[in-house]
Each structure stands twice: as C-alpha cells, then as structure tokens.
Protein backbone atom coordinates (compact mmCIF):
# COMPACT_ATOMS: atom_id res chain seq x y z
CA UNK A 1 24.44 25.56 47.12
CA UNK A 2 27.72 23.88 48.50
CA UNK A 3 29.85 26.44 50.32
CA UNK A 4 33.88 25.99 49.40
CA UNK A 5 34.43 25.45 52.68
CA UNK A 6 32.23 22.53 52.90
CA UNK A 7 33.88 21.16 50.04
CA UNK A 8 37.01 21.25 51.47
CA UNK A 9 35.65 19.71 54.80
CA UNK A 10 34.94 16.88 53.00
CA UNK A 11 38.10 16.64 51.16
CA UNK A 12 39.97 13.21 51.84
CA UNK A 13 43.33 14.70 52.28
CA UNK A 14 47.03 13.04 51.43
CA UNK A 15 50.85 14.10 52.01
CA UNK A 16 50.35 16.08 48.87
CA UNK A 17 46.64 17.17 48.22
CA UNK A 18 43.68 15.57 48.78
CA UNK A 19 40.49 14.13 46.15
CA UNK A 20 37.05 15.80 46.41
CA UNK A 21 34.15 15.80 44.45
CA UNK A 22 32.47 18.32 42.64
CA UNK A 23 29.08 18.72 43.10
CA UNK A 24 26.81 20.10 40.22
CA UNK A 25 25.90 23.76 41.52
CA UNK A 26 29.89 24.50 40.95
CA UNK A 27 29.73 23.21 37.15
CA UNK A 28 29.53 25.82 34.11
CA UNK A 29 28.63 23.27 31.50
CA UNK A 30 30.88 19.90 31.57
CA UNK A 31 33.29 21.29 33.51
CA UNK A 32 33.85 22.80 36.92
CA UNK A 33 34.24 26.49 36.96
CA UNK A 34 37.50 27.78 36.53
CA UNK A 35 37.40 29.96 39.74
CA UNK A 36 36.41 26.85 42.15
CA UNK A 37 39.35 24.56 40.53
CA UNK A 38 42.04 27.61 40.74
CA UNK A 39 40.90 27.95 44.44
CA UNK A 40 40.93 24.16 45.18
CA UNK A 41 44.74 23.91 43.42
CA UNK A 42 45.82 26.96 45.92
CA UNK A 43 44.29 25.36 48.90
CA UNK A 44 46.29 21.89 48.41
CA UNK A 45 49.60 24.43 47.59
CA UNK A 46 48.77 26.43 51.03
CA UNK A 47 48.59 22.87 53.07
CA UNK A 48 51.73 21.98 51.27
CA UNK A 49 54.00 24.29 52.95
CA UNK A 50 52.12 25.69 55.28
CA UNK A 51 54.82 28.98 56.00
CA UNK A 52 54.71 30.21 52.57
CA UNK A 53 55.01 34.08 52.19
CA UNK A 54 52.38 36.30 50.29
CA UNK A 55 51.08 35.16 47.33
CA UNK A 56 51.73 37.29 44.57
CA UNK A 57 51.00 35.60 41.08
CA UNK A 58 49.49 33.14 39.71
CA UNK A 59 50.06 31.75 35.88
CA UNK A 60 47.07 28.99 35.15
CA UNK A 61 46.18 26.57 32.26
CA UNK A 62 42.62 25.42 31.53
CA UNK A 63 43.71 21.99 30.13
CA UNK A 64 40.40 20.09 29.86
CA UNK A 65 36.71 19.52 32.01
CA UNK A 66 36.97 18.71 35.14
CA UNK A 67 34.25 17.15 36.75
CA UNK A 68 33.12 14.47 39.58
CA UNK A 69 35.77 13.44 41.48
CA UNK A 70 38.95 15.10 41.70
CA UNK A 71 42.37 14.64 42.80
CA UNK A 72 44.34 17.40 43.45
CA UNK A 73 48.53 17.39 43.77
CA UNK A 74 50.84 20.03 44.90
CA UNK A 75 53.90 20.18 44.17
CA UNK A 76 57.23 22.13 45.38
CA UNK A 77 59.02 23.44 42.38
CA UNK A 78 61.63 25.74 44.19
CA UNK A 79 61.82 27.08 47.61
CA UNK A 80 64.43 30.08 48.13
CA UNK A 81 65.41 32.82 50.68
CA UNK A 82 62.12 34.85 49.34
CA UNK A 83 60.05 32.90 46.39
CA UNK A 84 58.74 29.96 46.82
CA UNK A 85 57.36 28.29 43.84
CA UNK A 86 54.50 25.60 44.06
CA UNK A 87 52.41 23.65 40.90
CA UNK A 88 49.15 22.18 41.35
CA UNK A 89 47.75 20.28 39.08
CA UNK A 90 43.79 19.13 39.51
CA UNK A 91 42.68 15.78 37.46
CA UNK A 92 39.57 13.70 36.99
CA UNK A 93 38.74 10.20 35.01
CA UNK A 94 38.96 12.32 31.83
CA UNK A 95 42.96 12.99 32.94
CA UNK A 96 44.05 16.91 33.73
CA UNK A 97 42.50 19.14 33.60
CA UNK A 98 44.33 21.95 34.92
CA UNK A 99 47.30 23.12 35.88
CA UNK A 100 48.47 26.08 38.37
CA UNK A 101 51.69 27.97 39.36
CA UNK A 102 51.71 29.64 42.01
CA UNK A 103 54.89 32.44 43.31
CA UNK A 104 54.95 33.39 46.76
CA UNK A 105 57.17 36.08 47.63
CA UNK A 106 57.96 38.17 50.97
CA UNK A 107 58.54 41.86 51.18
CA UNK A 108 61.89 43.08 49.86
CA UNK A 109 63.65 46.56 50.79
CA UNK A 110 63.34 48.63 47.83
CA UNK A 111 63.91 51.95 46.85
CA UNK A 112 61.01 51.89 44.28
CA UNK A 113 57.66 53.07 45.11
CA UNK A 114 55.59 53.45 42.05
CA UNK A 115 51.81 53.21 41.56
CA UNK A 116 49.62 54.14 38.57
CA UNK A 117 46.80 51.90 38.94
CA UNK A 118 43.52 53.25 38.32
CA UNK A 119 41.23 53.94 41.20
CA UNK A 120 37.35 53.15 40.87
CA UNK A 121 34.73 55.07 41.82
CA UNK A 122 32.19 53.16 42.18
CA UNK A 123 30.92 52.66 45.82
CA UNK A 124 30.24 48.46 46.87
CA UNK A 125 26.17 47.66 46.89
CA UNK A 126 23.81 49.53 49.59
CA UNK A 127 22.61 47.04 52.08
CA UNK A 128 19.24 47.19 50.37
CA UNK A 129 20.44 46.84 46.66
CA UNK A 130 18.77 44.17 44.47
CA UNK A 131 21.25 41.22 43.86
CA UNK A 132 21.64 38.96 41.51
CA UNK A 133 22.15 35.52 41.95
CA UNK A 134 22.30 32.76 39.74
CA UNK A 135 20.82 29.54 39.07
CA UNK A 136 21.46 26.62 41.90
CA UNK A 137 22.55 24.46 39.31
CA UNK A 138 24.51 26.75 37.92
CA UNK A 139 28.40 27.66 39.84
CA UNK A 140 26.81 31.69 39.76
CA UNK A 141 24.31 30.52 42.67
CA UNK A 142 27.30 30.74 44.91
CA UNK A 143 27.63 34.07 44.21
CA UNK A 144 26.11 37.49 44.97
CA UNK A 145 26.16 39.97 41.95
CA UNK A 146 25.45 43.49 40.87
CA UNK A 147 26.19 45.39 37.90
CA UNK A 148 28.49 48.36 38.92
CA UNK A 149 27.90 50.60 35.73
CA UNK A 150 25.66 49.96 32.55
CA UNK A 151 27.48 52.37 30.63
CA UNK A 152 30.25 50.37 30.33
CA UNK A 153 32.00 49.84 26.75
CA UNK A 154 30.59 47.30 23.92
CA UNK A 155 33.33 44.75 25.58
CA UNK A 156 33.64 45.39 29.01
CA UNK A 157 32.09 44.11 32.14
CA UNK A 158 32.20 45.78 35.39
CA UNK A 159 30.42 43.85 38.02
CA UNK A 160 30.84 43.75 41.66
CA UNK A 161 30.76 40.07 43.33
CA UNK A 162 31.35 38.20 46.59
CA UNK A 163 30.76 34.46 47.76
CA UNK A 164 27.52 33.95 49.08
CA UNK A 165 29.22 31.70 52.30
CA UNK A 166 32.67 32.71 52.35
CA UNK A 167 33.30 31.67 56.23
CA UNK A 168 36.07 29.50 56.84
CA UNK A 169 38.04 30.00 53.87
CA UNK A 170 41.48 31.50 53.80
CA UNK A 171 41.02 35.25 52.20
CA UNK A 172 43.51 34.46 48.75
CA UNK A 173 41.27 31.56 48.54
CA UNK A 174 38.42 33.31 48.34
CA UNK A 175 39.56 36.11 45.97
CA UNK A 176 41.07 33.23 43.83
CA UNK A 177 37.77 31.67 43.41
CA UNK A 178 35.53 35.22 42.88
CA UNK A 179 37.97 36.58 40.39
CA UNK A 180 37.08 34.61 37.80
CA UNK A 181 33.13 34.58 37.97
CA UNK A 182 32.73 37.30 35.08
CA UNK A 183 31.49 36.11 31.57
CA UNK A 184 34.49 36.75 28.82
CA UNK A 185 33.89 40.20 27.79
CA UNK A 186 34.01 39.48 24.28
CA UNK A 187 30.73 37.47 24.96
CA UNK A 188 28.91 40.92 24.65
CA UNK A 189 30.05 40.63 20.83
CA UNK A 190 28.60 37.47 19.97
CA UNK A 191 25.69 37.08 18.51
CA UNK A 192 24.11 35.29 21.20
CA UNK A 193 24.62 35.36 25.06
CA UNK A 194 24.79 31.51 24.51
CA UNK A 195 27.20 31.06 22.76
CA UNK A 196 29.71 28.37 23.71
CA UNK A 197 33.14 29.82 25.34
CA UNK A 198 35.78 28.61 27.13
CA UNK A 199 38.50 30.12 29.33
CA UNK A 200 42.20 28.88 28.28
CA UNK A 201 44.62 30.31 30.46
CA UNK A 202 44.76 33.03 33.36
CA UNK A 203 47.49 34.89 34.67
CA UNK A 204 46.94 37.43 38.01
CA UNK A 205 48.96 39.35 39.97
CA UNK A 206 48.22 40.46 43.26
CA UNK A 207 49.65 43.99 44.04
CA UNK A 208 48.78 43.51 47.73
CA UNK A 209 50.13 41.00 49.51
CA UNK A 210 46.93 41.10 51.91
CA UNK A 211 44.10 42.42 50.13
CA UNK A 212 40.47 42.80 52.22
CA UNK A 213 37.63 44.72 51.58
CA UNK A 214 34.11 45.43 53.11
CA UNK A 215 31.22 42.97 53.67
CA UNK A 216 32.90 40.58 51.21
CA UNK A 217 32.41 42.52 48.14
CA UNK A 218 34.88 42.86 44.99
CA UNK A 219 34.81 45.08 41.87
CA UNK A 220 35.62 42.76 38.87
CA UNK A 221 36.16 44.05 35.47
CA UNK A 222 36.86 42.88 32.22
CA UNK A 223 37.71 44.23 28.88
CA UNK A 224 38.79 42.44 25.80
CA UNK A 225 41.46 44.06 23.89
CA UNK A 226 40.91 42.03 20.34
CA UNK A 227 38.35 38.97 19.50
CA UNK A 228 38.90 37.44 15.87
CA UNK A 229 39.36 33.77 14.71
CA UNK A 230 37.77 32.65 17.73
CA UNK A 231 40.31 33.83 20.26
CA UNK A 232 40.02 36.47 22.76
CA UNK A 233 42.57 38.18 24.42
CA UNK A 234 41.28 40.11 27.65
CA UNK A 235 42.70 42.28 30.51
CA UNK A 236 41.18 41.75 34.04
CA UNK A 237 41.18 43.80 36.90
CA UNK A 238 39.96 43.54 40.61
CA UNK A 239 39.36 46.18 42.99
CA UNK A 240 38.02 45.98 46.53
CA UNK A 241 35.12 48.06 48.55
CA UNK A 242 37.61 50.92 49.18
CA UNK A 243 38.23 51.64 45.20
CA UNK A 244 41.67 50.06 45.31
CA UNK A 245 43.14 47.83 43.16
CA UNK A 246 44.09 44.49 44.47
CA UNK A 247 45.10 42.33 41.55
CA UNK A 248 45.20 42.95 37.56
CA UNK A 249 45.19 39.70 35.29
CA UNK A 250 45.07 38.35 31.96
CA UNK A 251 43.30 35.91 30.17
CA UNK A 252 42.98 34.02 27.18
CA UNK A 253 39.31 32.53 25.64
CA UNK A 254 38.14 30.58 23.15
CA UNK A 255 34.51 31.01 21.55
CA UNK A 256 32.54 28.70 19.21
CA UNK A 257 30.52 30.75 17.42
C-alpha cells in the first residue's frame, strides 16, 4: 500500500508540476485509477497558485492509461477578482492521458439561499463494523469500504469509503481521490462483474466550499440513468458522516461487453 502522501513526497517537483511514478497497488488494470490521477492533477494546480479560493468544480477527461512515470503540468487559464481557472494535464510514455479543469471561486453576497439536496440517512460504520478492503495490488487496497444499504436499486451503488492513510494530504485532495472509487453502476447490469469498463469523463461540483466529515468516512453513491450501445450515463453523489451532501457529479462510461 503506498499512501498519496508518500507519493507526493517523492514527487520531483518543477515551476509547474512535478513527475512521479505510479506504483502498481494504485493501478485498475493498465491504467492508474481515475481518483489517484484527478487528485495528483489538483495537487500540482494547488502548488501552482498557492492562494486560490475554494474549489468548487471540477470538469475531467479520461484521455488514455496512465501508468509508470508521470509528469504532471498545471496550468493558469484565467485568474479574476473571484474565479480562478487552472488545467492540469497528467502524461506518461504512452502521451496524455488526462486532462483536468479545475474553477475556484470565493464566496459572493447573494440574495439566494436555496437547497434541495437530499439528506441520507444512513449513519458512517460502527467502530467495530467489518470492512472491506481490497486487493494490495489492486488501487481498492487503499481504501476502507462498507456497503451502506443492500437494498439499493438494480443500478445503484451506495457505499461508504475513506483512505486507509489519509494524513498529510490537503482535505479536497483527499475527497478528489475517494470520490471516484465506486464501480460504474451500470456494472450491476452486465452480465459479469468482470466485465471490462472504463470511465470517460467526470464532472463534480462541490456545494461546500470546505466539506469534512467524521473519522474520514464518505457516503458515495451512484446511479446510472441509461446504459445502451455501450455507454453509460451516471449521476454521482457524495455525502459526508453527518448525512450532508458535499458534492454531486456526473460521469460518463464505456463498457465492453
């Protein structure tokens, strides 16, 4: 198990990113899991300008595997009174592999106040509660899991999660790389739990600026609205210990089979 933190210890940093390598326990087939390279290309935009405001969305592209070494570039795309806009993009020998925006924005005075997210009810794992964790060649032995509700629809996961060593890492960091670590949902309609898929693209917002929770632990859940040609189209949603939801996403897949 390589903590994220470690990782980016033993980053070899530059004006503009840095390279690291990715070791094997953070790879989900040929490529590096999505969650670890979204958090690496927010840590390199975070160094960039260091006095950014809250982050508060995120649009990224799964272009191709990333695996090995890795360099990782920032880049400042606009910086006004209250955005700031930064790409990252994150390459290896095999060229890039993907690409992040990321929009920063402070706190505006506003008359609005409006709020229908959806609470959940489901209390974070007792202290004694039998986890699941993956494989340690797999990225899911970095994790701590627990299934939050088994009656959950035929496409739907609900799942809470948190980083097995999470110390040292800044907290949108952190979330960045957990809220990704559930399967597609529409892999409950395949015909096998193996079957081949492959994360495209992944849009979240963050609806609070600061989000923590309780003894690192995060409700994820994912349901896929529609699954045909090989193309899923899903809607994500994260929620921390307290029932409250911290950031609601988007996300496209592709499965062969």
């Amino acid at each position: 198990m390589t903590p994220i933190a470690d990782l980016l210890a033993a980053a070899l940093r530059t004006d503009h990113g840095f390279t690291a390598t990715i070791p094997p326990d953070w790879m989900q087939g040929r490529t590096a899991f999505g969650g670890l390279s979204a958090a690496l290309a927010l840590d390199a935009a975070l160094a960039l300008e260091p006095d950014l405001p809250p982050l508060r969305s995120a649009q990224i592209a799964f272009i191709g595997p990333l695996a090995g070494e890795v360099a990782v570039t920032a880049t400042r795309l606009r910086r006004g009174r209250n955005a700031a806009y930064l790409q990252s993009d994150v390459a290896s020998d095999a060229g890039l592999g993907m690409r992040a925006t990321f929009v920063f924005m402070a706190a505006l005075p506003s008359a609005v106040r409006h709020d229908e997210s959806v609470r959940s009810p489901h209390a974070p794992p007792a202290k004694d509660a039998s986890l699941y964790v993956g494989p340690e060649t797999f990225f899911t032995g970095n994790f701590e899991f627990l299934d939050a509700d088994t009656a959950t629809g035929p496409a739907d996961w609900l799942r809470w999660a948190r980083l097995r060593v999470r110390a040292g890492l800044h907290p949108m960091v952190e979330l960045m790389a957990i809220g990704d670590a559930l399967p597609p949902a529409a892999l409950k309609l395949a015909p096998s739990m193996l079957t081949p898929v492959s994360s495209l693209n992944w849009q979240i917002n963050f609806v609070d600026p600061a989000p923590v929770t309780s003894d690192g632990w995060w409700l994820l859940g994912a349901h896929a609205d529609t699954a045909w040609d090989g193309f899923s189209s899903q809607r994500m949603t994260i929620w921390n210990a307290d029932g409250a939801v911290v950031a609601e996403a988007m996300q496209g897949v592709a499965l062969f089979g």
